[in-house]
PDB file of N, CA and C in Angstrom:
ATOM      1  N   UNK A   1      33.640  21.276  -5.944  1.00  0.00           N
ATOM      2  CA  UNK A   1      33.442  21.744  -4.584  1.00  0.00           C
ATOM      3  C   UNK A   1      32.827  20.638  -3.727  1.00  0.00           C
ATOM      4  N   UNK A   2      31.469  19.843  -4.338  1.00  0.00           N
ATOM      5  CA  UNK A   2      31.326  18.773  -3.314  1.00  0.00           C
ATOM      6  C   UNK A   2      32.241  17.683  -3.202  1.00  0.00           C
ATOM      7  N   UNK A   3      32.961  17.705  -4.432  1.00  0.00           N
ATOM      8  CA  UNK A   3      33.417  16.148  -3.919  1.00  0.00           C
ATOM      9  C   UNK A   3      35.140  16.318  -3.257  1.00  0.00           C
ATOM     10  N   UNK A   4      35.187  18.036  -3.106  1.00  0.00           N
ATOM     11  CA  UNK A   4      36.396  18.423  -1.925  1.00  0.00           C
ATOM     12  C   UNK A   4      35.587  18.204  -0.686  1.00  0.00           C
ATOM     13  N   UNK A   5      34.446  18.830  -0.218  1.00  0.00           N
ATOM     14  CA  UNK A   5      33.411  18.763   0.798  1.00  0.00           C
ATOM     15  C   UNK A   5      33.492  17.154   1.159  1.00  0.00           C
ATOM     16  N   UNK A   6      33.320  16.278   0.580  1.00  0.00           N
ATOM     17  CA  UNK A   6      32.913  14.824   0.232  1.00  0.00           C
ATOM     18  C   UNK A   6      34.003  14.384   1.058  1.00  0.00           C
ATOM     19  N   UNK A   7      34.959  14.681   0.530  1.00  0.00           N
ATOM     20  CA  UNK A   7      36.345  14.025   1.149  1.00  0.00           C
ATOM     21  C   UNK A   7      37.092  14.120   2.169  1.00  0.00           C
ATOM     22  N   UNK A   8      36.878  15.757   2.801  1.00  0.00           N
ATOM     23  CA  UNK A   8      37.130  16.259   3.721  1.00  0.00           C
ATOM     24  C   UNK A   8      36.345  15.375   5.013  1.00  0.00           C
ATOM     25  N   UNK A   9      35.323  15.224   4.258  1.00  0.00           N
ATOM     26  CA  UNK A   9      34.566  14.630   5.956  1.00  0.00           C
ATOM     27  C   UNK A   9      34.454  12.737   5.657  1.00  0.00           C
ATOM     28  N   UNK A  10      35.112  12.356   4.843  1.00  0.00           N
ATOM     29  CA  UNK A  10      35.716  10.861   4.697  1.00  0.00           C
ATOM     30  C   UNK A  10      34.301  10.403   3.771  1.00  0.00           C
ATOM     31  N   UNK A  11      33.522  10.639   3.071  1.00  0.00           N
ATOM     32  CA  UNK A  11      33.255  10.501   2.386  1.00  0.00           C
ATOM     33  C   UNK A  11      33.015  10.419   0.819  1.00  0.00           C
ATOM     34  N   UNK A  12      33.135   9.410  -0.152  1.00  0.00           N
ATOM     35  CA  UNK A  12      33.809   9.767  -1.208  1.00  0.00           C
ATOM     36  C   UNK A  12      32.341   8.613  -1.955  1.00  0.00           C
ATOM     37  N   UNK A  13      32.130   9.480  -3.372  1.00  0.00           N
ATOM     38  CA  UNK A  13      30.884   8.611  -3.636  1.00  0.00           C
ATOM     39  C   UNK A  13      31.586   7.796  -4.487  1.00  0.00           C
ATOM     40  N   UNK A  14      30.366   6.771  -5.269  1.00  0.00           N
ATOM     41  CA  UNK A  14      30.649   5.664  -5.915  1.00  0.00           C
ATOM     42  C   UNK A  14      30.349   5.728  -7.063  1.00  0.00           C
ATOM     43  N   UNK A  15      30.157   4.427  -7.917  1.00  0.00           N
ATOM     44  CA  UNK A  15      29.555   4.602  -9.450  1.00  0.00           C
ATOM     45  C   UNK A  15      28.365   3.104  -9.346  1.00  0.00           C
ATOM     46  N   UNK A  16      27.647   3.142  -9.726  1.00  0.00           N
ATOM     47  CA  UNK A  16      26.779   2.005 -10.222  1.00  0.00           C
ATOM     48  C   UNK A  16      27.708   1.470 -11.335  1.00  0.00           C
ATOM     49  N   UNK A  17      27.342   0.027 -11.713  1.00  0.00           N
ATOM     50  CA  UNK A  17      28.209  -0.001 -12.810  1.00  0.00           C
ATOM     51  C   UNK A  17      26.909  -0.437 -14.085  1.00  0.00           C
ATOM     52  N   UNK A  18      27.599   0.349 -15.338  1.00  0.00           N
ATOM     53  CA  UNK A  18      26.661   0.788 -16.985  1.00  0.00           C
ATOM     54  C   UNK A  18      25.874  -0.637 -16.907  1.00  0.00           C
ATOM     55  N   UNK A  19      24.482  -0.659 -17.361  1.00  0.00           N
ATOM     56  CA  UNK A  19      23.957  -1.255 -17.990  1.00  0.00           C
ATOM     57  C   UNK A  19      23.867  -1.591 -18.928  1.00  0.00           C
ATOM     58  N   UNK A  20      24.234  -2.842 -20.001  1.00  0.00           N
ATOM     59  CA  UNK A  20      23.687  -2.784 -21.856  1.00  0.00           C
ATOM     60  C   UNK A  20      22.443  -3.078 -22.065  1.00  0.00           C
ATOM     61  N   UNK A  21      21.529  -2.375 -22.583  1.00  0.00           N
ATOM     62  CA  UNK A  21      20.261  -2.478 -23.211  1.00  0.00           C
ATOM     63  C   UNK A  21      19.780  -2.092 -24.337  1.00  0.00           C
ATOM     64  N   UNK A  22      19.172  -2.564 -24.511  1.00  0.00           N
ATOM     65  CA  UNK A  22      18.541  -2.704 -26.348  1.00  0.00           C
ATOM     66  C   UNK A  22      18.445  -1.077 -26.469  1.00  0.00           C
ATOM     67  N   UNK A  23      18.840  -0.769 -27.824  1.00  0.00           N
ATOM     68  CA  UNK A  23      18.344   1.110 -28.030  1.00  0.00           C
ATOM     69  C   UNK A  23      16.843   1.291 -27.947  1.00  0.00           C
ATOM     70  N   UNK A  24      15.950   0.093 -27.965  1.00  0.00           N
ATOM     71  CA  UNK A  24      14.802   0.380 -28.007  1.00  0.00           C
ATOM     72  C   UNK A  24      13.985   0.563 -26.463  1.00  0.00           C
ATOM     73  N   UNK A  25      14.849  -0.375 -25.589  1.00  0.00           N
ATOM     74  CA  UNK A  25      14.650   0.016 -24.714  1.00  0.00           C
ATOM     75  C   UNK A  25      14.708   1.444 -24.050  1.00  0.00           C
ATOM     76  N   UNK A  26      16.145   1.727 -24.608  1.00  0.00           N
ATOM     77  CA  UNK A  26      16.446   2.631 -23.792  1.00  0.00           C
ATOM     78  C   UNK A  26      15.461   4.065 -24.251  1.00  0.00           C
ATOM     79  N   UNK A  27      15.421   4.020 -25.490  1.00  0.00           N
ATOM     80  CA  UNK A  27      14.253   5.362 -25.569  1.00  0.00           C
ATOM     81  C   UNK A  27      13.063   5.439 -24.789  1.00  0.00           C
ATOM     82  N   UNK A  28      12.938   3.741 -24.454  1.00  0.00           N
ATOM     83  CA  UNK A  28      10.917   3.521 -24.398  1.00  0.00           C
ATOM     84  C   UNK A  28      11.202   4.340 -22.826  1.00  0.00           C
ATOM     85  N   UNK A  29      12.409   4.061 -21.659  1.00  0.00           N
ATOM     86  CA  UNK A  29      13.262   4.685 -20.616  1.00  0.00           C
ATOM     87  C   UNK A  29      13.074   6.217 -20.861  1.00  0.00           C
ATOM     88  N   UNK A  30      13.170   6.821 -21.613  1.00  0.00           N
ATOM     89  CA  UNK A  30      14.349   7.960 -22.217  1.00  0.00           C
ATOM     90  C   UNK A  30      12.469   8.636 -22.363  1.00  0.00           C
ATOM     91  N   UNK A  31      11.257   8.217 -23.174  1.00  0.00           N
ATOM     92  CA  UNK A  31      10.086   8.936 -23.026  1.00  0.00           C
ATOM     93  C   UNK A  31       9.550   8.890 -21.597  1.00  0.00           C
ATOM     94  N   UNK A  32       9.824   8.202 -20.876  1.00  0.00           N
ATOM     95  CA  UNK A  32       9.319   8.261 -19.538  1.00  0.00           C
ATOM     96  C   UNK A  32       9.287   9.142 -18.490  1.00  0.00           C
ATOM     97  N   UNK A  33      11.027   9.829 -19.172  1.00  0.00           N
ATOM     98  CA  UNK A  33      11.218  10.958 -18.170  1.00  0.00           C
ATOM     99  C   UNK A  33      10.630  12.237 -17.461  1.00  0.00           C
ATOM    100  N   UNK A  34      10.263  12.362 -16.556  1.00  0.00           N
ATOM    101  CA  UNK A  34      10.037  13.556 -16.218  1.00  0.00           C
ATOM    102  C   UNK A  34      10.692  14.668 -16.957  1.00  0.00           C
ATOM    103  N   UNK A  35      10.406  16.541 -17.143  1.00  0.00           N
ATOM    104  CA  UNK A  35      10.680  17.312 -17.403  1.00  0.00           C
ATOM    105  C   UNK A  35      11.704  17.603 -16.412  1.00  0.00           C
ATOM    106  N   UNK A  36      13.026  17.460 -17.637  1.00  0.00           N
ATOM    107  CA  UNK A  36      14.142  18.418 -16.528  1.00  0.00           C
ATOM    108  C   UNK A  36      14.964  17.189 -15.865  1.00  0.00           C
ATOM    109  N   UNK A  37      14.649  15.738 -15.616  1.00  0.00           N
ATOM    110  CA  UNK A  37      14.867  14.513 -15.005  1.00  0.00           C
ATOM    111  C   UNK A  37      15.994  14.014 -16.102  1.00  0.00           C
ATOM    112  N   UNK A  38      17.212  13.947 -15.514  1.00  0.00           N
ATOM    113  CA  UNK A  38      18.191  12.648 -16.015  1.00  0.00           C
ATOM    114  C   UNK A  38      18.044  11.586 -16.547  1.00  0.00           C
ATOM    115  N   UNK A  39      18.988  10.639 -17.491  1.00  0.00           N
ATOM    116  CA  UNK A  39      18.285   9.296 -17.358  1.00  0.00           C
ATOM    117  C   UNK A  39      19.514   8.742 -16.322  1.00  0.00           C
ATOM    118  N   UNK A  40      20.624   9.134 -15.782  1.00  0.00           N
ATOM    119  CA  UNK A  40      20.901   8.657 -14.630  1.00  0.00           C
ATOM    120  C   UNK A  40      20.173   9.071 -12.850  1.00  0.00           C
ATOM    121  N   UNK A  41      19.240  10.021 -12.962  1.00  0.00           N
ATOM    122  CA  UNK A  41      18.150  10.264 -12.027  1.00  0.00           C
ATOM    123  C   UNK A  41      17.359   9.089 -11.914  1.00  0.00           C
ATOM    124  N   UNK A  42      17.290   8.928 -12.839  1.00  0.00           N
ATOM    125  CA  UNK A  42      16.080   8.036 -13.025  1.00  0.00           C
ATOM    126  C   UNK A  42      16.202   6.843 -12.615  1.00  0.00           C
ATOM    127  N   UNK A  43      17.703   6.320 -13.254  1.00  0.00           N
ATOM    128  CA  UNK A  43      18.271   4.954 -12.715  1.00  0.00           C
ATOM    129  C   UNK A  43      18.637   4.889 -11.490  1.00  0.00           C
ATOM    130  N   UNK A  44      19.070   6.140 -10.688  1.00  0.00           N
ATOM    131  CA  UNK A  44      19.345   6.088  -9.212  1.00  0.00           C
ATOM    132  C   UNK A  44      18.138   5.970  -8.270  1.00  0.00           C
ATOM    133  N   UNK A  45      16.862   6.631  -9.049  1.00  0.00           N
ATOM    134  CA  UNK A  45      15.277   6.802  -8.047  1.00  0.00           C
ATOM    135  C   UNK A  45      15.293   4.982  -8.400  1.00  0.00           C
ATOM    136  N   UNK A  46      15.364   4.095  -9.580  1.00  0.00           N
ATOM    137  CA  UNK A  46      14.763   3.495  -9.449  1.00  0.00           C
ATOM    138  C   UNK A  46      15.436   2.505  -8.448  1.00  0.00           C
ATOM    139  N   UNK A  47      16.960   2.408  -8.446  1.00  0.00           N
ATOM    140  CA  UNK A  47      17.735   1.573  -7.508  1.00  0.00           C
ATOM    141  C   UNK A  47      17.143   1.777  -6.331  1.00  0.00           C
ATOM    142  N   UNK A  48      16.658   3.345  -5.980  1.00  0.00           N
ATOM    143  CA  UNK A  48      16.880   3.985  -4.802  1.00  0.00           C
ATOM    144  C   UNK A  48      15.444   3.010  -3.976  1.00  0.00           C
ATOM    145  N   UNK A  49      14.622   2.952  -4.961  1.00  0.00           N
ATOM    146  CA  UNK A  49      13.226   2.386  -4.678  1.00  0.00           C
ATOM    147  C   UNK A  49      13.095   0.706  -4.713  1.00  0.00           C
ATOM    148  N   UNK A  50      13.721   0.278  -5.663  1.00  0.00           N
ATOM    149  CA  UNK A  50      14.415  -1.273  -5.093  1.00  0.00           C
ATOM    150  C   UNK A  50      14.740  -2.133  -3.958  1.00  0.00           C
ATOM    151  N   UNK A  51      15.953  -1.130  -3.519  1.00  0.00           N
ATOM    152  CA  UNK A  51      16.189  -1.376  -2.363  1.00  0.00           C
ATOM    153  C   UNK A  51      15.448  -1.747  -1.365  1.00  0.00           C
ATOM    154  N   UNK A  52      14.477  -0.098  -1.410  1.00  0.00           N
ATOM    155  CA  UNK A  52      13.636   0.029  -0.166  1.00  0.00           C
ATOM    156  C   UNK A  52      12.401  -1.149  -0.373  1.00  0.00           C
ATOM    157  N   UNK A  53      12.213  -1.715  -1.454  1.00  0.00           N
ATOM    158  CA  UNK A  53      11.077  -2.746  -1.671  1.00  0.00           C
ATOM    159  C   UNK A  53      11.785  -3.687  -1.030  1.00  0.00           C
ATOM    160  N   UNK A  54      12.412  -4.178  -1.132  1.00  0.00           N
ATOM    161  CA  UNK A  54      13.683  -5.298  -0.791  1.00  0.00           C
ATOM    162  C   UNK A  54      14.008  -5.373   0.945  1.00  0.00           C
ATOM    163  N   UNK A  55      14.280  -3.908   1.139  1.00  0.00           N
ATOM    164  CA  UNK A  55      14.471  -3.637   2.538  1.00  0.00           C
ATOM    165  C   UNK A  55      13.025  -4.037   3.371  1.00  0.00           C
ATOM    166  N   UNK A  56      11.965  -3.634   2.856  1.00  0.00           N
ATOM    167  CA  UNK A  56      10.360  -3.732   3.382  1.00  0.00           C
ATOM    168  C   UNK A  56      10.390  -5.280   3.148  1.00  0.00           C
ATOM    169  N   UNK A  57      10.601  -5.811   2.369  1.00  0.00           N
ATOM    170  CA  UNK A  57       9.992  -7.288   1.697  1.00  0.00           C
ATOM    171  C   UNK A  57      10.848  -7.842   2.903  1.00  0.00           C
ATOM    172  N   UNK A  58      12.033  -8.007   3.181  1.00  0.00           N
ATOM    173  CA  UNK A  58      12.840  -8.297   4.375  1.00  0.00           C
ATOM    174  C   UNK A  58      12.491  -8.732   5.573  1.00  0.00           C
ATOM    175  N   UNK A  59      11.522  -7.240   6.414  1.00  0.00           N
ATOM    176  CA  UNK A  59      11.269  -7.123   7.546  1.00  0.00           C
ATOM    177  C   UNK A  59      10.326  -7.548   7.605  1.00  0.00           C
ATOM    178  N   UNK A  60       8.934  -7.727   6.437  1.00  0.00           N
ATOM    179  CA  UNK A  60       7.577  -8.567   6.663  1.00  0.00           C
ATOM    180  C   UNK A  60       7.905  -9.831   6.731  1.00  0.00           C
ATOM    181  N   UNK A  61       8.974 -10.264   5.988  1.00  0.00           N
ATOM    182  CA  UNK A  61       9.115 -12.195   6.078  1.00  0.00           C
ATOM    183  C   UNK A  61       9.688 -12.445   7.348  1.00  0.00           C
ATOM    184  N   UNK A  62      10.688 -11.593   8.101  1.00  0.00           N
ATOM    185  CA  UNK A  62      11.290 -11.364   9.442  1.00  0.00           C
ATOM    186  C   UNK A  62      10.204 -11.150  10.585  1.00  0.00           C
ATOM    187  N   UNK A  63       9.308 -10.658  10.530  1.00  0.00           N
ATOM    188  CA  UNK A  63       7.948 -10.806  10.616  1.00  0.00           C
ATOM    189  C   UNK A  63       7.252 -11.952  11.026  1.00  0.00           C
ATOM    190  N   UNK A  64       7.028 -11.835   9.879  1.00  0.00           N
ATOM    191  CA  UNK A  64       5.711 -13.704   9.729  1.00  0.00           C
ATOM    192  C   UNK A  64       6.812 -14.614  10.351  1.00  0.00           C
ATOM    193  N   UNK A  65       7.809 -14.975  10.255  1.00  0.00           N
ATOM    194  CA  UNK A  65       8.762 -15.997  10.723  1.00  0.00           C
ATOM    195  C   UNK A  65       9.104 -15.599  12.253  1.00  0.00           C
ATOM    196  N   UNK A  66       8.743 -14.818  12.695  1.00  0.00           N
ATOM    197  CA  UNK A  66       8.725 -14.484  14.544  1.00  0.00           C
ATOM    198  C   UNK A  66       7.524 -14.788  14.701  1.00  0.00           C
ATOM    199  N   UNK A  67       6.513 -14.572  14.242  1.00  0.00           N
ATOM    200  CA  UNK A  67       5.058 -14.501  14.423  1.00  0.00           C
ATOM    201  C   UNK A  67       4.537 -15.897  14.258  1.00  0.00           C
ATOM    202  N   UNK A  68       5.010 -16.432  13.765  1.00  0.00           N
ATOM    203  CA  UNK A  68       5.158 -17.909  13.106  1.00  0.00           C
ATOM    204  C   UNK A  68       5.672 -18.615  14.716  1.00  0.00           C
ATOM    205  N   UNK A  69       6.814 -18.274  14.775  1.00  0.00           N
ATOM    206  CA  UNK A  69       8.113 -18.881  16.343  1.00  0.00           C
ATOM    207  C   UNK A  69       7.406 -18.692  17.050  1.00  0.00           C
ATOM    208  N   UNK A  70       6.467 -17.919  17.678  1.00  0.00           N
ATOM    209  CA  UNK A  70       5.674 -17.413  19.079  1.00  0.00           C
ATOM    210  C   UNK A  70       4.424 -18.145  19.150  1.00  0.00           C
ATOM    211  N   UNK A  71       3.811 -17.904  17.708  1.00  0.00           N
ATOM    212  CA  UNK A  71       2.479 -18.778  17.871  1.00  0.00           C
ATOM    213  C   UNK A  71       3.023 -20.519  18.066  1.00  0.00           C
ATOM    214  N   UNK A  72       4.003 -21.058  17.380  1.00  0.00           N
ATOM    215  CA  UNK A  72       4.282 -22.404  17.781  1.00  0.00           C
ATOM    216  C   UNK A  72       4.795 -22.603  19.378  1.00  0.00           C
ATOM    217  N   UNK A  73       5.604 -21.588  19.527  1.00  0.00           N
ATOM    218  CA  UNK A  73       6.018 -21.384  20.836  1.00  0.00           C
ATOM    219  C   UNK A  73       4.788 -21.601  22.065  1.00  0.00           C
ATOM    220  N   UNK A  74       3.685 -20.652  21.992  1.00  0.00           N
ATOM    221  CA  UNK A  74       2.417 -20.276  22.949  1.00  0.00           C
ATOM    222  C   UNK A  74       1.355 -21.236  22.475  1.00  0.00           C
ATOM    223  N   UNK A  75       1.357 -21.967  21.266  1.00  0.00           N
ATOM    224  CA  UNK A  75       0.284 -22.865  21.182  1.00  0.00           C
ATOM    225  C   UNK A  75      -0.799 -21.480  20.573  1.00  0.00           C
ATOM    226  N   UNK A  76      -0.683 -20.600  20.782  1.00  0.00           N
ATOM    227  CA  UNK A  76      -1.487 -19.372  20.175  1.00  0.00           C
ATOM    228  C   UNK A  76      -1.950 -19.085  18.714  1.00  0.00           C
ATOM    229  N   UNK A  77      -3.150 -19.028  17.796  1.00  0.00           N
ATOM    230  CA  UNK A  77      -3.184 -19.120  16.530  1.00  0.00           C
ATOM    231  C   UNK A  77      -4.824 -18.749  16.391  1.00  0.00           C
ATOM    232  N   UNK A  78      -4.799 -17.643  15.279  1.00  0.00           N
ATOM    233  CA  UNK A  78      -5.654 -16.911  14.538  1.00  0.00           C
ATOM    234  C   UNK A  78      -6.047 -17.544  13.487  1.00  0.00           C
ATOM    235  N   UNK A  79      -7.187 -17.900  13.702  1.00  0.00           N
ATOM    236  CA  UNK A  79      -8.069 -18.628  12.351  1.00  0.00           C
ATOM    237  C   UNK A  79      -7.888 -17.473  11.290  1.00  0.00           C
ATOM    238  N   UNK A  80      -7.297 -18.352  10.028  1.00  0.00           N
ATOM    239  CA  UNK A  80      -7.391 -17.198   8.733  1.00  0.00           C
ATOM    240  C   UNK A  80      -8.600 -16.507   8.359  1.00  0.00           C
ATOM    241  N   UNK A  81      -9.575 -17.206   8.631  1.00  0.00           N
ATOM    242  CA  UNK A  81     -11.195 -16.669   8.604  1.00  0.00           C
ATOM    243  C   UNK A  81     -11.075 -15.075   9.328  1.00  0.00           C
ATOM    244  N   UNK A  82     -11.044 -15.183  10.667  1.00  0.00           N
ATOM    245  CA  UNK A  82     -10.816 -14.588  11.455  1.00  0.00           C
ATOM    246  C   UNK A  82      -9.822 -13.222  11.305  1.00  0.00           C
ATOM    247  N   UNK A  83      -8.866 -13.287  10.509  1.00  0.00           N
ATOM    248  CA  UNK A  83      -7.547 -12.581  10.247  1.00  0.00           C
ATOM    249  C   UNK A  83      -8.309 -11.980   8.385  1.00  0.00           C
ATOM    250  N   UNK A  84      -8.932 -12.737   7.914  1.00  0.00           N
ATOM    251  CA  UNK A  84      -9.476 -12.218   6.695  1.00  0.00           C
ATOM    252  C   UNK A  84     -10.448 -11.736   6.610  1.00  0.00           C
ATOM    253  N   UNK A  85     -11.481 -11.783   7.535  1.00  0.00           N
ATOM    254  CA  UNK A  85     -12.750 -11.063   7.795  1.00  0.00           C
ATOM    255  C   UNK A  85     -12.410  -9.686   8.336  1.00  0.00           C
ATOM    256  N   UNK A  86     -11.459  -9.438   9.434  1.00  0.00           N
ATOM    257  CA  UNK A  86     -10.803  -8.585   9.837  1.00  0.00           C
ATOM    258  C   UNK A  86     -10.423  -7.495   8.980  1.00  0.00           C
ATOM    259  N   UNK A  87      -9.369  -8.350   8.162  1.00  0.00           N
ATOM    260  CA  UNK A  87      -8.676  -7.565   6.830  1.00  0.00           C
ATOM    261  C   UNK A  87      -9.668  -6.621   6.093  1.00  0.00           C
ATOM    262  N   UNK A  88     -11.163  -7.102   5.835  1.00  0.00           N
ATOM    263  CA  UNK A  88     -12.330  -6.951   4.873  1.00  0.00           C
ATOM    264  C   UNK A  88     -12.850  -6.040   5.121  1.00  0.00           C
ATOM    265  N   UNK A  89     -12.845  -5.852   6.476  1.00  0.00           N
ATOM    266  CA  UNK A  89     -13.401  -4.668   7.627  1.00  0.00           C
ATOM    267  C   UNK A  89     -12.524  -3.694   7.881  1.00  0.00           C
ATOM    268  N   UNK A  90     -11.610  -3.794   7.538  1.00  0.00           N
ATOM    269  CA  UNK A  90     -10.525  -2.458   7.334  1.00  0.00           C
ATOM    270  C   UNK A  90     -10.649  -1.582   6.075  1.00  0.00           C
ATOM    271  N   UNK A  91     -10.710  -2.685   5.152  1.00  0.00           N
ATOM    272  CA  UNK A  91     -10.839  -1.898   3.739  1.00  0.00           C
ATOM    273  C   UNK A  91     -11.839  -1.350   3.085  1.00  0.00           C
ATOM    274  N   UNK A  92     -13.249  -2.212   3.795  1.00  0.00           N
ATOM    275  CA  UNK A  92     -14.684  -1.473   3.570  1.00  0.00           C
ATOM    276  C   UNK A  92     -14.594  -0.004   4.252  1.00  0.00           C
ATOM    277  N   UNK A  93     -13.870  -0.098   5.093  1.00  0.00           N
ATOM    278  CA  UNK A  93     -14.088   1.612   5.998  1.00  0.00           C
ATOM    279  C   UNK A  93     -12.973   2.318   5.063  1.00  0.00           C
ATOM    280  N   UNK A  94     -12.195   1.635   4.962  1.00  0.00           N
ATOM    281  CA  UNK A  94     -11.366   2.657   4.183  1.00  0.00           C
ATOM    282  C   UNK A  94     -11.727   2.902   2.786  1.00  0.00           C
ATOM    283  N   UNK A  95     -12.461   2.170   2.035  1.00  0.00           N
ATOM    284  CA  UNK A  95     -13.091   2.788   0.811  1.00  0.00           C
ATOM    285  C   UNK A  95     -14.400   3.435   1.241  1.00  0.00           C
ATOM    286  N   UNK A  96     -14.494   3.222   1.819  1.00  0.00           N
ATOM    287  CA  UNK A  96     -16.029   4.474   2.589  1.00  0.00           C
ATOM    288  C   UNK A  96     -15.615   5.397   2.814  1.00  0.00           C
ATOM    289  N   UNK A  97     -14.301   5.662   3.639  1.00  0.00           N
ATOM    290  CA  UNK A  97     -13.821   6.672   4.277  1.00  0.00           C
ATOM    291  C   UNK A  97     -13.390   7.759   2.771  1.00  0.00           C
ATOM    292  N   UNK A  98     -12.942   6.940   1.571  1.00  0.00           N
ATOM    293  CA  UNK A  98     -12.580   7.327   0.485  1.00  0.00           C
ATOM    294  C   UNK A  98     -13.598   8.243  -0.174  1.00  0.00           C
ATOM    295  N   UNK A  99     -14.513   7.210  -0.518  1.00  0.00           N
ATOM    296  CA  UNK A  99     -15.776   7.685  -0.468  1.00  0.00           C
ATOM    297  C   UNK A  99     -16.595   8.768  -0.554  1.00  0.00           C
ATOM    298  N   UNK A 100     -16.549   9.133   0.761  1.00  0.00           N
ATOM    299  CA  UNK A 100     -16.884  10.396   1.744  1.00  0.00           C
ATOM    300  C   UNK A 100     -15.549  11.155   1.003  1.00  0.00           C
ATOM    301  N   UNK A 101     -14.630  11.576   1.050  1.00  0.00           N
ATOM    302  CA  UNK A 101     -13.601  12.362   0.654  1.00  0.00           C
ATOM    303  C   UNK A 101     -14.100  12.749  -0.843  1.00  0.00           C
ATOM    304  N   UNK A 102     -14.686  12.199  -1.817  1.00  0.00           N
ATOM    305  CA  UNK A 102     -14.121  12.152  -3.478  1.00  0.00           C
ATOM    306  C   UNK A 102     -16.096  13.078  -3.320  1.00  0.00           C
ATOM    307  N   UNK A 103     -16.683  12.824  -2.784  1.00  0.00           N
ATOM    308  CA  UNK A 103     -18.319  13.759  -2.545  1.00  0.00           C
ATOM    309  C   UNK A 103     -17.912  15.050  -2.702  1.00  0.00           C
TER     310      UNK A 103
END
């Protein structure tokens, strides 16, 4: 039924293609599973989460490399001191803020 649904509206899915891995691997895989969880679930969450690391890792270097172009551009630039002291002061409040929550 879905993959009449699938087709009807021009969509038609795909296959990953098989992995070979050691049998030992694949059990050490195979205990990991969630209750009720596939081991092709599993291989699709983990592609699925790949990606999106990949996709994120992307846009921060796309990022720093504009941020990079503008500050050479404007003569403009943040002492790392400055940008790391900053950083330090975010995370002290936020493990405080933690903190306060776990009381």
């Amino acid at each position: 039924m879905q993959r009449n649904c699938d087709t009807l509206l021009g969509m038609k899915t795909a296959t990953i293609p098989s992995v070979r891995v050691e049998p030992e691997f694949r059990a050490e895989v195979e205990a990991v599973l969630d209750d009720g969880e596939t081991l092709s679930q599993f291989v699709e969450a983990s592609i699925r989460a790949s990606v999106e690391r990949r996709r994120v890792q992307a846009e921060f270097v796309a990022r720093g490399l504009r941020s990079r172009d503008e500050a050479r551009r404007t003569g403009e630039y943040v002492d790392a001191d400055v940008v790391v002291d900053g950083l330090q002061r975010k995370l002290d409040a936020a493990r405080a803020k933690l903190a306060k929550t776990r009381r």
